[in-house]
Protein backbone atom coordinates (compact mmCIF):
# COMPACT_ATOMS: atom_id res chain seq x y z
CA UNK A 1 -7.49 -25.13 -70.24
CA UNK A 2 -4.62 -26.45 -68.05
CA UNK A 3 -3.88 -22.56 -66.41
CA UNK A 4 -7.79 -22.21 -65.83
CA UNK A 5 -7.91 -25.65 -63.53
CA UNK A 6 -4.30 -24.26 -62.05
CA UNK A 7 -6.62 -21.36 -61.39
CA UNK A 8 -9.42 -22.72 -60.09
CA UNK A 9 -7.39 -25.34 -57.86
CA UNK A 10 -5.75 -22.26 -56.28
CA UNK A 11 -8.80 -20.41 -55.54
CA UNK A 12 -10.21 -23.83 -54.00
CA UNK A 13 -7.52 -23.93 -51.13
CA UNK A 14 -8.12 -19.96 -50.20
CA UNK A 15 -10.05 -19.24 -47.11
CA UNK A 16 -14.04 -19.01 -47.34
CA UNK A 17 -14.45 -14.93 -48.42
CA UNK A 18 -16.32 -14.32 -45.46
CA UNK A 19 -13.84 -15.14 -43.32
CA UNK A 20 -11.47 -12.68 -44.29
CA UNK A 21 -14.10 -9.87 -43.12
CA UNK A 22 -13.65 -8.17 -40.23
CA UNK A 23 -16.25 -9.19 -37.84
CA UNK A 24 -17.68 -12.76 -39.53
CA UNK A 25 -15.75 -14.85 -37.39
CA UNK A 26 -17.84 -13.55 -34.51
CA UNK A 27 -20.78 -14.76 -35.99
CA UNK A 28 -19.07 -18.21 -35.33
CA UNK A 29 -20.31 -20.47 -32.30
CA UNK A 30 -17.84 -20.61 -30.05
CA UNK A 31 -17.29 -24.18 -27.77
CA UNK A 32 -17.72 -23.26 -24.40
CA UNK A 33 -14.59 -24.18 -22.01
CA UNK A 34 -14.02 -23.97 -18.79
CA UNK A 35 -10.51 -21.95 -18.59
CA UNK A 36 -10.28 -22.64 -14.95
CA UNK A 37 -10.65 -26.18 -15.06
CA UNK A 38 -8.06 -26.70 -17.63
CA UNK A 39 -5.97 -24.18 -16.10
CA UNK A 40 -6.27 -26.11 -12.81
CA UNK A 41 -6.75 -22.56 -11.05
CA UNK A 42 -9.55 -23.25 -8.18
CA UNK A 43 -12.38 -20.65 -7.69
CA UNK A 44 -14.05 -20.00 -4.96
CA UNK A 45 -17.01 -17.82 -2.81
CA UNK A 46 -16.19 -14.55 -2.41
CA UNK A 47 -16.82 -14.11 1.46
CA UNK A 48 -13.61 -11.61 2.01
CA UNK A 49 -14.34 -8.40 0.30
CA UNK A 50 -13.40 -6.59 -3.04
CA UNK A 51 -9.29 -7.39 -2.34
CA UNK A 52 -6.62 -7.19 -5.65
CA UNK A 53 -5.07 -10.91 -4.75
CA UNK A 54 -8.76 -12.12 -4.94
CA UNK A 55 -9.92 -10.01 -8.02
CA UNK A 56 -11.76 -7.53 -6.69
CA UNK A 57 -15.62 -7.81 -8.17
CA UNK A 58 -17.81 -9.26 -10.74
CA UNK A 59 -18.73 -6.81 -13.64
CA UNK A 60 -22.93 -7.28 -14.07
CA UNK A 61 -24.19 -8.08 -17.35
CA UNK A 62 -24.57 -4.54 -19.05
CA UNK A 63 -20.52 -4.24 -18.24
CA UNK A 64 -20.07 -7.29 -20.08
CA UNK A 65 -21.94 -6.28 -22.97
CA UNK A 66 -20.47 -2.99 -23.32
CA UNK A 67 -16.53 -4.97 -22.95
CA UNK A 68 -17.99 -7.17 -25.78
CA UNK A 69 -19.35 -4.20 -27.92
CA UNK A 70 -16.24 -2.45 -28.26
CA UNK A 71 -14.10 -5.40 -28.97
CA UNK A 72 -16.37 -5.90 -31.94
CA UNK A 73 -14.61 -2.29 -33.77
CA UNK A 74 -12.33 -0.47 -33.92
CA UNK A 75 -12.25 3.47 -32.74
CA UNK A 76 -10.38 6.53 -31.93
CA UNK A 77 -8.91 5.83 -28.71
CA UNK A 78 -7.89 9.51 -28.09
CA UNK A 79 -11.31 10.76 -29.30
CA UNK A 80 -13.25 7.67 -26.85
CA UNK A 81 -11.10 8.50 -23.90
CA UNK A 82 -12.35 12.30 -24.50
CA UNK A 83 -15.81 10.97 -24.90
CA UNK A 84 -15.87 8.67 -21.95
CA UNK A 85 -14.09 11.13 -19.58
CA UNK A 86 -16.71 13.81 -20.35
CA UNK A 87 -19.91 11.76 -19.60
CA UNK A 88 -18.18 10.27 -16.49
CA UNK A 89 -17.52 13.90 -15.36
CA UNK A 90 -21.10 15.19 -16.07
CA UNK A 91 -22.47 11.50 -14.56
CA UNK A 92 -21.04 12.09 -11.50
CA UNK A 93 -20.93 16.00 -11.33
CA UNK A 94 -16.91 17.05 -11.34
CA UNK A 95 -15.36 19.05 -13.16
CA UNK A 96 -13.41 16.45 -15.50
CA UNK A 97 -12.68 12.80 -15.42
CA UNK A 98 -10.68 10.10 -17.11
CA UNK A 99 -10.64 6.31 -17.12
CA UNK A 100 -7.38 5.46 -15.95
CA UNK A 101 -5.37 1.83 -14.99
CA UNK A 102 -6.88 1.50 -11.67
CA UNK A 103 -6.72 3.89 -8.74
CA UNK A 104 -3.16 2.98 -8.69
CA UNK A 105 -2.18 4.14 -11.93
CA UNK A 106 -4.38 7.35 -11.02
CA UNK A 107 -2.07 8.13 -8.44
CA UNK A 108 0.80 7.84 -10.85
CA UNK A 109 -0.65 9.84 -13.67
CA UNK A 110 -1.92 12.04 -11.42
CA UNK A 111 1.24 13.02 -10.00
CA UNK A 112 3.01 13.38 -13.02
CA UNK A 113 0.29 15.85 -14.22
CA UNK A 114 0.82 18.32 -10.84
CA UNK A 115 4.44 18.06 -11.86
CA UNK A 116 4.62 18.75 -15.19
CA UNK A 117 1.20 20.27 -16.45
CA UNK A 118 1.41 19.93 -20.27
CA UNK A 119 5.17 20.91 -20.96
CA UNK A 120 6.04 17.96 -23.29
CA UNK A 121 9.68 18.21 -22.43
CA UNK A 122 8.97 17.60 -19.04
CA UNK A 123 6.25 15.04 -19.99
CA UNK A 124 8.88 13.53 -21.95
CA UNK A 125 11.28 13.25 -19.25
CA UNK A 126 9.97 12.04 -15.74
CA UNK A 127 11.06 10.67 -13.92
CA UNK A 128 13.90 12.94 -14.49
CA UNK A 129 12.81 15.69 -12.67
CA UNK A 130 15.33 18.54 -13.75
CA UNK A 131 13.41 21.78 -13.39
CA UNK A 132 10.67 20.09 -11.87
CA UNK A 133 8.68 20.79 -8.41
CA UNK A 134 9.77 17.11 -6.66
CA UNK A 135 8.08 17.45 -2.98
CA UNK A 136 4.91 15.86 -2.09
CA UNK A 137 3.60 17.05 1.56
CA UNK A 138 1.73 13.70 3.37
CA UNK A 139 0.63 13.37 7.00
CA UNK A 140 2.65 11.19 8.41
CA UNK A 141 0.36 8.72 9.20
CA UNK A 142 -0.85 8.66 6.03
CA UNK A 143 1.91 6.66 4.26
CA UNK A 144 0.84 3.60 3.06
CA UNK A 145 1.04 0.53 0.73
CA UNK A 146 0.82 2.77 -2.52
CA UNK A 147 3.51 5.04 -2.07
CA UNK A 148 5.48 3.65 -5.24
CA UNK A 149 2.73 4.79 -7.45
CA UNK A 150 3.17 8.66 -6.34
CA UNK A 151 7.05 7.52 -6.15
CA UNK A 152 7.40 6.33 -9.49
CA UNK A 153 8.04 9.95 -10.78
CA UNK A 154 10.22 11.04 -8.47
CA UNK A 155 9.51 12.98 -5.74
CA UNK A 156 10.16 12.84 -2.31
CA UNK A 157 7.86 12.94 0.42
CA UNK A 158 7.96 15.33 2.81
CA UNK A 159 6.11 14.24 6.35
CA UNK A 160 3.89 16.11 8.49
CA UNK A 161 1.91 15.94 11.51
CA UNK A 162 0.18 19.01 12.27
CA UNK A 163 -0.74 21.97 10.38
CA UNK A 164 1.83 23.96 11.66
CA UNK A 165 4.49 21.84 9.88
CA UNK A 166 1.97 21.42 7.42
CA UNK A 167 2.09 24.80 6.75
CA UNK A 168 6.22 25.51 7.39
CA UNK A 169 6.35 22.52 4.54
CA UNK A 170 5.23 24.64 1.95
CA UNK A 171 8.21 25.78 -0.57
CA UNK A 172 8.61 26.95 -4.19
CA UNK A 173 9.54 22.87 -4.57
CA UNK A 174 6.12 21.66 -3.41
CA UNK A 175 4.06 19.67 -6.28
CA UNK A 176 1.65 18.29 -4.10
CA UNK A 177 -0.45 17.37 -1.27
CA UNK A 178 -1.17 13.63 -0.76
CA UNK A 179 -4.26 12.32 1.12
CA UNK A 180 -4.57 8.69 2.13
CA UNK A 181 -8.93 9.38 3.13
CA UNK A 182 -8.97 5.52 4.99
CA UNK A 183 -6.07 6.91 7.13
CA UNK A 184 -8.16 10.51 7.67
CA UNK A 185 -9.37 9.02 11.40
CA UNK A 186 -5.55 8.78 12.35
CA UNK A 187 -3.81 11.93 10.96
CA UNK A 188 -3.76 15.35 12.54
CA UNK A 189 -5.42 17.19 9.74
CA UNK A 190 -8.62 16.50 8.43
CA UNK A 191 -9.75 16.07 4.98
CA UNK A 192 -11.37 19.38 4.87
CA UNK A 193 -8.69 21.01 6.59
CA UNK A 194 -6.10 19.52 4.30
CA UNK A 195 -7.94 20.73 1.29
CA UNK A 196 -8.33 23.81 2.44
CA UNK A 197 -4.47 24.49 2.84
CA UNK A 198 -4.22 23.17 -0.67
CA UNK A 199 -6.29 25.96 -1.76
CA UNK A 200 -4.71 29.09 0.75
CA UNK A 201 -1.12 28.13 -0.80
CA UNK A 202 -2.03 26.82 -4.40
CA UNK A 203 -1.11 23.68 -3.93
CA UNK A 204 -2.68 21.24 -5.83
CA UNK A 205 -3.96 18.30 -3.35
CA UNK A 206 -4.66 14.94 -4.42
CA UNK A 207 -7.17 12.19 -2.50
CA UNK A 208 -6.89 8.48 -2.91
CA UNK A 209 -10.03 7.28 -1.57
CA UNK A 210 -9.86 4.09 -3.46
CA UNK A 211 -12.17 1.67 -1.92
CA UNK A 212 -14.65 4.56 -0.62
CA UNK A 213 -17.68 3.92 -2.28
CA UNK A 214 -19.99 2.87 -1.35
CA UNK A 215 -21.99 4.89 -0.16
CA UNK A 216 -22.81 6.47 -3.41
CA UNK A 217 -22.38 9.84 -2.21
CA UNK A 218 -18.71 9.49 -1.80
CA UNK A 219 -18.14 9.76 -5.72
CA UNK A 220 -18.35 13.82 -5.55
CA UNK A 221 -17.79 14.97 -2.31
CA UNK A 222 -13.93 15.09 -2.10
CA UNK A 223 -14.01 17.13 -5.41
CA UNK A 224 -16.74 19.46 -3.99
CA UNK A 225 -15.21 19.52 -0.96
CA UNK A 226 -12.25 21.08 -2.71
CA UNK A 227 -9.66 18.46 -3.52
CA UNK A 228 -8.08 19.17 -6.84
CA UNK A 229 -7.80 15.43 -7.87
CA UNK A 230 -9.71 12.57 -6.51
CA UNK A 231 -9.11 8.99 -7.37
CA UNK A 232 -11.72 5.60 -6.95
CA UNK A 233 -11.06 1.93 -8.15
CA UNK A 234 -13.15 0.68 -11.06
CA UNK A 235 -13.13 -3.05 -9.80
CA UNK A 236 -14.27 -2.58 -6.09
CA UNK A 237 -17.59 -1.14 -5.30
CA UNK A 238 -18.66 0.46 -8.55
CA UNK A 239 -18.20 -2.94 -10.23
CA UNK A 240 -16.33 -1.88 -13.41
CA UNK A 241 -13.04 -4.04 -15.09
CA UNK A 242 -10.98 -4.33 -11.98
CA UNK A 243 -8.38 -3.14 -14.36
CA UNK A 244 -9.84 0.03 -14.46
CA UNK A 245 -9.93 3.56 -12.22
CA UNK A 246 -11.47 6.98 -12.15
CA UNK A 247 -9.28 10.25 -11.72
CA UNK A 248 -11.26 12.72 -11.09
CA UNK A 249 -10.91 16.93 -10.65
CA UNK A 250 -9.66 20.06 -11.96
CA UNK A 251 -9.67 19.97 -16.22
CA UNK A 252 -6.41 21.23 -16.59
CA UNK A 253 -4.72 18.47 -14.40
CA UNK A 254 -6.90 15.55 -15.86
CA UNK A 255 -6.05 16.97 -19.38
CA UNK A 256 -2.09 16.78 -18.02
CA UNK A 257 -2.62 13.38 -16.45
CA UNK A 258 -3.87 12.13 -20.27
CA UNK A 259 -0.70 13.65 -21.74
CA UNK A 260 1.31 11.84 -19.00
CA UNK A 261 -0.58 8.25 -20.00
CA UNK A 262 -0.97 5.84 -22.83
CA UNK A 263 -1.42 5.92 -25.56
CA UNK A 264 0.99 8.90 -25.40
CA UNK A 265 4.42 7.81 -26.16
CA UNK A 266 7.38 8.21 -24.31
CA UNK A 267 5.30 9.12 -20.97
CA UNK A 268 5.66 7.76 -17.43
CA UNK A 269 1.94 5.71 -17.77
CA UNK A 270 2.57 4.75 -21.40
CA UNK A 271 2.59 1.54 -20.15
CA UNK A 272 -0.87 2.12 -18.17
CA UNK A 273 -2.72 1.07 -20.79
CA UNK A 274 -6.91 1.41 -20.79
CA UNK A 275 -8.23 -0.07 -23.58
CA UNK A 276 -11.59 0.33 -25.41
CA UNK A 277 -13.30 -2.19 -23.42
CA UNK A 278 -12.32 -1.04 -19.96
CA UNK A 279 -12.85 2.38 -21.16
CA UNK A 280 -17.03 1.46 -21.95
CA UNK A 281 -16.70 -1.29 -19.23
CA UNK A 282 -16.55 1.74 -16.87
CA UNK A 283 -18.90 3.98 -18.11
CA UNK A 284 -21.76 2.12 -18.01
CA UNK A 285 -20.61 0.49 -14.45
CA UNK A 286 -20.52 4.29 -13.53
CA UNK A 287 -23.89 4.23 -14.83
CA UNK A 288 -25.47 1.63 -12.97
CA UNK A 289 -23.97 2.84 -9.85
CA UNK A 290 -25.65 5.74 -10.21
CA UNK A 291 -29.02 4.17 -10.40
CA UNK A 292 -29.16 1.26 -8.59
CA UNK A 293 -30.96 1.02 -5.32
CA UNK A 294 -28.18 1.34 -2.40
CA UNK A 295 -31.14 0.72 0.22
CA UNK A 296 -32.00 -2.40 -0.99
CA UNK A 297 -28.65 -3.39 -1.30
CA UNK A 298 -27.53 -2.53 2.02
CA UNK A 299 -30.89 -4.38 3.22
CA UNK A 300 -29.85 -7.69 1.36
CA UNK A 301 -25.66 -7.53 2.76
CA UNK A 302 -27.31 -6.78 6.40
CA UNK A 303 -29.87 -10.06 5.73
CA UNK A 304 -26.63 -12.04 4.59
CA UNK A 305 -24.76 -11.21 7.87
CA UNK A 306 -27.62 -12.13 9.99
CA UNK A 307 -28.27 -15.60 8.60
CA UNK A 308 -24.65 -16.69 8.54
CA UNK A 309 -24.31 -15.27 12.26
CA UNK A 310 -28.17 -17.18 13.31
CA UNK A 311 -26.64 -20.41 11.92
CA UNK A 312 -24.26 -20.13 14.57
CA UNK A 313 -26.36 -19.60 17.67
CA UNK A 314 -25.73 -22.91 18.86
CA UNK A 315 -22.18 -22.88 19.58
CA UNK A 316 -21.08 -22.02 23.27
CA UNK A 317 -18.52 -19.24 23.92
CA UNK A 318 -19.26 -18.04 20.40
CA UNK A 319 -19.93 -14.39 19.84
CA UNK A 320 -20.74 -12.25 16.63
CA UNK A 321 -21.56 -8.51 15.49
CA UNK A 322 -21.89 -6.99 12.08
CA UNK A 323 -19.58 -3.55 11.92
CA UNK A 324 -19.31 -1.31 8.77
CA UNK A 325 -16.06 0.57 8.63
CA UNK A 326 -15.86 4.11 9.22
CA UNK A 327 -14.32 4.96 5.60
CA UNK A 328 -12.64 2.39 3.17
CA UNK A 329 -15.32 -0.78 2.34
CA UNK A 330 -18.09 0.85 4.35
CA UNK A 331 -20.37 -2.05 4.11
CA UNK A 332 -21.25 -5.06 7.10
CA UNK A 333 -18.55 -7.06 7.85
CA UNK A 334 -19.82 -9.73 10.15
CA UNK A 335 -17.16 -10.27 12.99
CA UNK A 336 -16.83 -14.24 14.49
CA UNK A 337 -15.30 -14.99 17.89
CA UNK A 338 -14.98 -18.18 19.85
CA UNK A 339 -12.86 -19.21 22.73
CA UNK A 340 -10.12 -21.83 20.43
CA UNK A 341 -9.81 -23.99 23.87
CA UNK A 342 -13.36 -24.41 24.47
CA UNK A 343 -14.15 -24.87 20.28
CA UNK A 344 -11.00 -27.23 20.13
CA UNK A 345 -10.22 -24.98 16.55
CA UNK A 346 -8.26 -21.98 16.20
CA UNK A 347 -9.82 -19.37 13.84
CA UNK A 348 -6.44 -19.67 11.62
CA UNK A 349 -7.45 -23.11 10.83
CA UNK A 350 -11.27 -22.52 10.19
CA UNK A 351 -9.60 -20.05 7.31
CA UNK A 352 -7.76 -22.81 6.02
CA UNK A 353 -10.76 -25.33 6.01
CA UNK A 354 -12.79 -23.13 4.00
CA UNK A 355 -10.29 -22.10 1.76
CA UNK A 356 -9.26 -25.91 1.09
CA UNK A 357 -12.48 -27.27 0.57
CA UNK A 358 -15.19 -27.68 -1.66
CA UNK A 359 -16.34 -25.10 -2.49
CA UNK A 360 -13.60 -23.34 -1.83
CA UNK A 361 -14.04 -20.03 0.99
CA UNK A 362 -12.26 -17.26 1.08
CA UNK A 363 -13.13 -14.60 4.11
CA UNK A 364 -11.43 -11.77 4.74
CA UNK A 365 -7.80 -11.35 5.64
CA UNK A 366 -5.78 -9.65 8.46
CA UNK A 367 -6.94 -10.82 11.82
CA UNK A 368 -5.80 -13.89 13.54
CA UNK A 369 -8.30 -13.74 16.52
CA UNK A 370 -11.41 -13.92 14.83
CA UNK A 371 -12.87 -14.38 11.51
CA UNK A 372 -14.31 -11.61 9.41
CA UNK A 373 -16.42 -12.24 6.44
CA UNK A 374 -17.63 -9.73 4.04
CA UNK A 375 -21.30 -10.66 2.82
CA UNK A 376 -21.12 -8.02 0.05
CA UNK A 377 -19.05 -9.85 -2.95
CA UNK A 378 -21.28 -12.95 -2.58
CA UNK A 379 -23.73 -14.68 -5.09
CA UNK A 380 -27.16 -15.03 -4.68
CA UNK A 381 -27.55 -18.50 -2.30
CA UNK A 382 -23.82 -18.58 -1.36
CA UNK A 383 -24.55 -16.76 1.94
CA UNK A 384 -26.13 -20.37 3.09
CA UNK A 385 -23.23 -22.20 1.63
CA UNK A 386 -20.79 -20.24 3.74
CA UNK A 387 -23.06 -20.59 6.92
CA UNK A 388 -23.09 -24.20 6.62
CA UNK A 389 -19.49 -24.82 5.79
CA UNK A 390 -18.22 -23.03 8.97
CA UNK A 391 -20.78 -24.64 11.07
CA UNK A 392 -19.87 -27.69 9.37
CA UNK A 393 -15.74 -26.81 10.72
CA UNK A 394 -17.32 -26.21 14.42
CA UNK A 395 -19.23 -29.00 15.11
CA UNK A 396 -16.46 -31.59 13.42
CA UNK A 397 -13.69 -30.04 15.51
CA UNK A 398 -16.31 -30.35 18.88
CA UNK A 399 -17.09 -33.96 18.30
């Protein structure tokens, strides 16, 4: 008797049995909290654009589901990358595709895989490059804020300006031929151009056109128009995990770029990770991208731009147009100006007004003349919000 009550005292104080299977504690309520709040971290209206600093986009519904599906299991992450990449690649048209890290980590991987192909001992040791190809040929004009990505495995950039040089550039040590597409109105050669002297000296080239959809379109015409790889941010326009990227091109350098990144040990994007999540997260953002209505869109970020710049109609020496970038964010940007003398308020501190108050603004950065606000990250109703808060700013620094 006494070792069947020690027995039954000890199975009293284990866990219920269904909590010990996988899966019951999501069956749980969860309290909701607000993370922010206790975190003290401020959010605010998205009137700037799809920026890093300010985390990009929002993922819709159907991207949250699918992150919530797969962190329900477990799977194969080898075997879902393989899935994932293929019905990206047939989604979009192109050849072959992977999910990788952001466009950032793209450009890493992506590098690595024009340097080594699938050698493991090279695989295994960039960024020594011993018996490596280490030059990278970029327009001069197209250097930019993500040259550490393509740096990371250690090459050196060679600069050109025309084709000409270009063309004198090409060695036995050339990897690869970097293209910044934002920066195509500024350099020499032209995107087609520059592909096409990737292809007359097989040299792979390699596109970073990051923030270049929309317009929908944009998502296989680099590949088609004969760049070997192609990379686009998840988390901007396309509205997957901001985490997350698409590397798109030739099969045997997205199958090298997968050897050169997690969860492949002792590579140079081991620590790139893409999980499950992020990997359906941006699938099914692909998806939706590829069926949504871009017209109507456009119609609704046009109708946002107009109300915020009819709200303002009243104030003298102010000015306003809506412009859509040639290339990178090509979507209305509604452009502000005012005389500061005749306004009594400097555009600097209408930024800083809107950012400090409630709710919280941010528009987007760079220029110190004017304000710029982007109309296409906002919220249903938030367009009004952000009218009234700036013609709240005016009229309080007139009186």
């Amino acid at each position: 008797m006494p070792d069947r009550r020690r027995f039954l005292q000890s199975v009293s104080s284990l866990p219920v049995i269904g909590s010990l299977i996988p899966g019951a504690a999501a069956k749980t309520s969860v309290a909701r909290r607000d993370y922010f709040k206790e975190l003290g971290v401020k959010p605010f209206i998205n009137a700037a654009g799809t920026y890093t600093t300010l985390t990009a986009s929002l993922m819709p519904p159907e991207v949250v589901a699918a992150y919530e599906y797969a962190s329900k299991t477990y799977v194969r992450l080898i075997e879902l990358h393989d899935a994932v990449g293929k019905r990206i690649a047939d989604l979009i048209g192109v050849e072959a595709a992977m999910v990788s890290s952001g466009a950032a980590g793209a450009l890493t991987v992506g590098t690595a895989a024009c340097m080594t192909g699938k050698n493991q001992d090279f695989i295994r040791r960039l960024p020594d490059t011993a018996g490596m190809k280490t030059e990278v040929i970029i327009q001069k004009s197209h250097r930019y804020g993500y040259d550490h990505a393509v740096r990371n495995c250690g090459i050196r950039f060679i600069e050109v300006e025309t084709r000409d040089e270009l063309e004198r550039a090409v060695n036995p040590n050339t990897a690869m031929m970097l293209f910044f597409n934002a920066a195509d109105p500024n350099g020499q050669i032209k995107a087609v151009e520059f592909a096409e002297l990737g292809r007359k000296h097989g040299i792979p080239t390699f596109n970073d056109a990051a923030a270049d959809v929309p317009p929908l379109e944009r998502l296989p015409l680099y590949n088609k128009m004969g760049f070997d790889l192609v990379t686009f941010s998840g988390g901007k326009g396309i509205r997957g995990p901001q985490s997350a990227g698409l590397l798109l091109g030739r099969k045997d350098l997205i199958e090298a770029a997968r050897l050169n990144s997690s969860p492949f040990s002792d590579s140079i994007g081991r620590g790139m990770k893409v999980n499950k999540e992020e990997l359906l997260g941006m699938m099914v953002a692909v998806e939706l991208y590829l069926k949504k209505d871009h017209d109507a869109e456009r119609r609704e970020w046009e109708k946002r731009a107009k109300l915020i710049l009819d709200s303002l109609a009243g104030f003298k020496s102010l000015s306003g147009e809506i412009q859509v970038p040639e290339i990178a964010n090509h979507v209305p940007h509604l452009h502000v100006r005012w005389d500061a003398k005749e306004a009594n308020i400097t555009p600097s501190e209408v930024v800083r007004q809107l950012r400090e108050g409630d709710p919280s603004i941010e528009v987007a950065p760079g220029s110190k003349d004017h304000l710029i606000i982007g109309v296409w990250m906002m919220q249903p109703g938030e367009a009004q919000i952000v009218a009234r808060r700036i013609r709240e700013i005016l009229r309080k620094a007139k009186a």
